[in-house]
Protein backbone atom coordinates (compact mmCIF):
# COMPACT_ATOMS: atom_id res chain seq x y z
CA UNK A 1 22.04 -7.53 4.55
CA UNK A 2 19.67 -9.72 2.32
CA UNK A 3 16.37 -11.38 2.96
CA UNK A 4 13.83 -13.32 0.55
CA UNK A 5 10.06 -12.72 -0.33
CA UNK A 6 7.27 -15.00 -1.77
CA UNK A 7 6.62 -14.56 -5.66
CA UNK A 8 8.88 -12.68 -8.32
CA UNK A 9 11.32 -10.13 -7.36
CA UNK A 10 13.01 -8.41 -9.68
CA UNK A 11 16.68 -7.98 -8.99
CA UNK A 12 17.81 -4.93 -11.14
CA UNK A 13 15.55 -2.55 -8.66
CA UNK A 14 14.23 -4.91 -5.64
CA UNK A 15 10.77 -4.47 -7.04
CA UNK A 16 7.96 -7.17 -6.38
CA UNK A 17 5.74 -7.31 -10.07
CA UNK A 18 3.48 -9.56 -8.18
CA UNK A 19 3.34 -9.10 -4.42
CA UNK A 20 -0.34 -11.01 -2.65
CA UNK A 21 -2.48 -7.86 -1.36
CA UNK A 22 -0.90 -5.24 -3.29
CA UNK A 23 -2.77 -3.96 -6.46
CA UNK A 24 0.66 -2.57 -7.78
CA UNK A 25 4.40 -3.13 -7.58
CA UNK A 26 6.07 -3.06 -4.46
CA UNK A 27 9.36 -1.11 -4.07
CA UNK A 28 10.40 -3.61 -1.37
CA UNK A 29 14.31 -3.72 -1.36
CA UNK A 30 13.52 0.59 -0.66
CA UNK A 31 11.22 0.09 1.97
CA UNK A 32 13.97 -2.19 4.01
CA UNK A 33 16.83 -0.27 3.34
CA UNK A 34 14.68 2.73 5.28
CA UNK A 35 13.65 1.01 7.97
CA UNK A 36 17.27 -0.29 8.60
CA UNK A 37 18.60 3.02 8.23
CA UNK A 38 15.88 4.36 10.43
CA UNK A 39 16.60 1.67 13.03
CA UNK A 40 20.08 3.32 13.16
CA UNK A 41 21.83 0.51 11.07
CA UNK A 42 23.50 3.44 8.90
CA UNK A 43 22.91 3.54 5.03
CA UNK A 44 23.33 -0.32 3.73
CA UNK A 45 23.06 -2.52 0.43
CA UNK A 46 20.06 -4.38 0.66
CA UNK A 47 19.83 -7.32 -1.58
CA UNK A 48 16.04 -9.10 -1.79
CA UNK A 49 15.71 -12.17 -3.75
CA UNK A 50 12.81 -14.80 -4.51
CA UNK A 51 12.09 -16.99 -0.89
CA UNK A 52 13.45 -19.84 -2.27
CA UNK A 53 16.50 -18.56 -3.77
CA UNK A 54 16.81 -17.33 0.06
CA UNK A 55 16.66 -20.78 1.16
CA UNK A 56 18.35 -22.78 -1.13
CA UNK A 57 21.69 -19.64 -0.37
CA UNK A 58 21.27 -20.48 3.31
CA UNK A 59 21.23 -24.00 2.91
CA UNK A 60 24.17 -24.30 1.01
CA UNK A 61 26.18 -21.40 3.22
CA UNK A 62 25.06 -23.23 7.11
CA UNK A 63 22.25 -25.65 6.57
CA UNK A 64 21.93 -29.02 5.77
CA UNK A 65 23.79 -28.85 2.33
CA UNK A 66 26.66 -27.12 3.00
CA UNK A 67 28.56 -30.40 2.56
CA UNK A 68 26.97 -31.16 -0.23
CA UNK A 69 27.67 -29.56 -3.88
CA UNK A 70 24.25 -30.99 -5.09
CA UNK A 71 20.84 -30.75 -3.69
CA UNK A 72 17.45 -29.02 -4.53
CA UNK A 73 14.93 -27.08 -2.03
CA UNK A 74 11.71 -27.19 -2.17
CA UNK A 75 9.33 -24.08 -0.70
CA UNK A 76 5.49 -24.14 0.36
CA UNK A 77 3.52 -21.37 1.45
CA UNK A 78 1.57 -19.20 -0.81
CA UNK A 79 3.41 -20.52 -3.70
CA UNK A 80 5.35 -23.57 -4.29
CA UNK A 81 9.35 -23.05 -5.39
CA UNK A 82 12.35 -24.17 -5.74
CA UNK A 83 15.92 -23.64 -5.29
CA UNK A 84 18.72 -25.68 -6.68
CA UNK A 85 22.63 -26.01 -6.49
CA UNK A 86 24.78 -28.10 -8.77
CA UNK A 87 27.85 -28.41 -8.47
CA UNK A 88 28.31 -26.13 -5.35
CA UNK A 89 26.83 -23.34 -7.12
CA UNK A 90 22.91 -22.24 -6.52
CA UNK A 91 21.08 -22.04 -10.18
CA UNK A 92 19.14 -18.88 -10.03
CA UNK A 93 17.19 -16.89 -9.72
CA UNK A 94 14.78 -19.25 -9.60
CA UNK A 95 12.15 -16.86 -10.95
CA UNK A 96 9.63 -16.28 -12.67
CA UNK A 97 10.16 -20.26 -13.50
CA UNK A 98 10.91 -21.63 -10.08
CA UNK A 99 8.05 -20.51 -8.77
CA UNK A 100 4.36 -21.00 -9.22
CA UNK A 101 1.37 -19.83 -7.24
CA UNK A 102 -1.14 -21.78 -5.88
């Protein structure tokens, strides 16, 4: 299972360092993988990774650029980022770089 979250996340432990509303970091990637296993979905790998790093993966795997091997997408909400593949490949993370707050 994987899923994507505004602002930084840092891969190594699926922390947030800067998560909007929360004075600390969050231990996000944690917090899914127990409500999935609560949910009765068993014990899984959860992997978490910057919004637009989620988009640009989805893209390229059933969206709009799966044909292509180069394209770029481009995220608004409480940010703005950006997710890019070249040569068939996504270029990532895209944080801390790829993604700036408004």
């Amino acid at each position: 299972r994987g899923g994507g979250a505004a602002g930084s996340i840092k891969s190594e432990d699926g922390r947030t360092p800067r998560f909007r509303g929360f004075p600390r970091p969050v231990p996000l990637r944690a917090l899914v993988a127990a409500a999935l296993q609560k949910r009765g979905a068993g014990r899984l790998d959860v992997v978490l990774c910057n919004d637009a790093d989620a988009a640009v993966r989805a893209e390229a795997w059933v969206g709009a650029g799966r044909d292509d091997a180069r394209f770029a997408v481009l995220t608004l909400g409480t940010g703005v980022g950006c997710g890019v593949v070249i040569d068939g490949a996504p270029l990532g993370p895209a944080t801390p770089g790829g993604s700036l707050e408004a």
